[in-house]
Protein backbone atom coordinates (compact mmCIF):
# COMPACT_ATOMS: atom_id res chain seq x y z
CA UNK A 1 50.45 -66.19 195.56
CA UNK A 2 49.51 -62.14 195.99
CA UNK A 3 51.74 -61.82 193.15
CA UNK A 4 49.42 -63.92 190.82
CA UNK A 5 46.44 -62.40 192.18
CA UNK A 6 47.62 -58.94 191.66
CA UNK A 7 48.85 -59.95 187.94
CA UNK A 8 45.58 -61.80 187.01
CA UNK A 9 43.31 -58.18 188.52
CA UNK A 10 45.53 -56.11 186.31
CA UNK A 11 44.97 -58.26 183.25
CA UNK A 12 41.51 -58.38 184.05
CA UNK A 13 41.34 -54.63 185.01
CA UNK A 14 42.83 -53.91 181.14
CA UNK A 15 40.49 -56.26 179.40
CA UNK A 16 37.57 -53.91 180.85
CA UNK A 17 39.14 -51.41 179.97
CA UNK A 18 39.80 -52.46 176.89
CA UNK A 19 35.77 -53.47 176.43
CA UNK A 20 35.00 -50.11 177.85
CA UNK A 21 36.98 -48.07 175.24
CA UNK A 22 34.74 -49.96 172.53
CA UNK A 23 31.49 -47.73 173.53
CA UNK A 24 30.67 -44.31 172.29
CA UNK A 25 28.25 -42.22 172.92
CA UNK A 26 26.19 -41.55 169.33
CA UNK A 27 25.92 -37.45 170.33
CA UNK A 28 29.99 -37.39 171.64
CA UNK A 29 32.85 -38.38 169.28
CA UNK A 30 34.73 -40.04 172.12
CA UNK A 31 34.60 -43.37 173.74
CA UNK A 32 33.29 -43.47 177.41
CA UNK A 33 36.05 -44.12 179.11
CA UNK A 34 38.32 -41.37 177.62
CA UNK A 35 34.56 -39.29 178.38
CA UNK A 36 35.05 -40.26 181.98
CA UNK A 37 38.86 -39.15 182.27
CA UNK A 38 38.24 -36.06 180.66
CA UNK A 39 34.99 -34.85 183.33
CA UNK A 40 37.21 -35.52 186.40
């Protein structure tokens, strides 16, 4: 059961992901989330 849960959070953790990469900011030629890895 843990094992489905843990599957089914991943999946859903790389869909957002996925949705997140989709947004740029109009001033910076990146997408937020590779904006986010790069200022930690």
């Amino acid at each position: 059961m843990s094992a489905i849960i843990i599957t089914k959070n991943t999946e859903l953790m790389q869909r957002v992901i996925d949705e997140i990469k989709t947004c740029f900011d109009p001033e910076i030629p990146v997408d937020i989330w590779e904006l986010d890895s790069f200022m930690n």
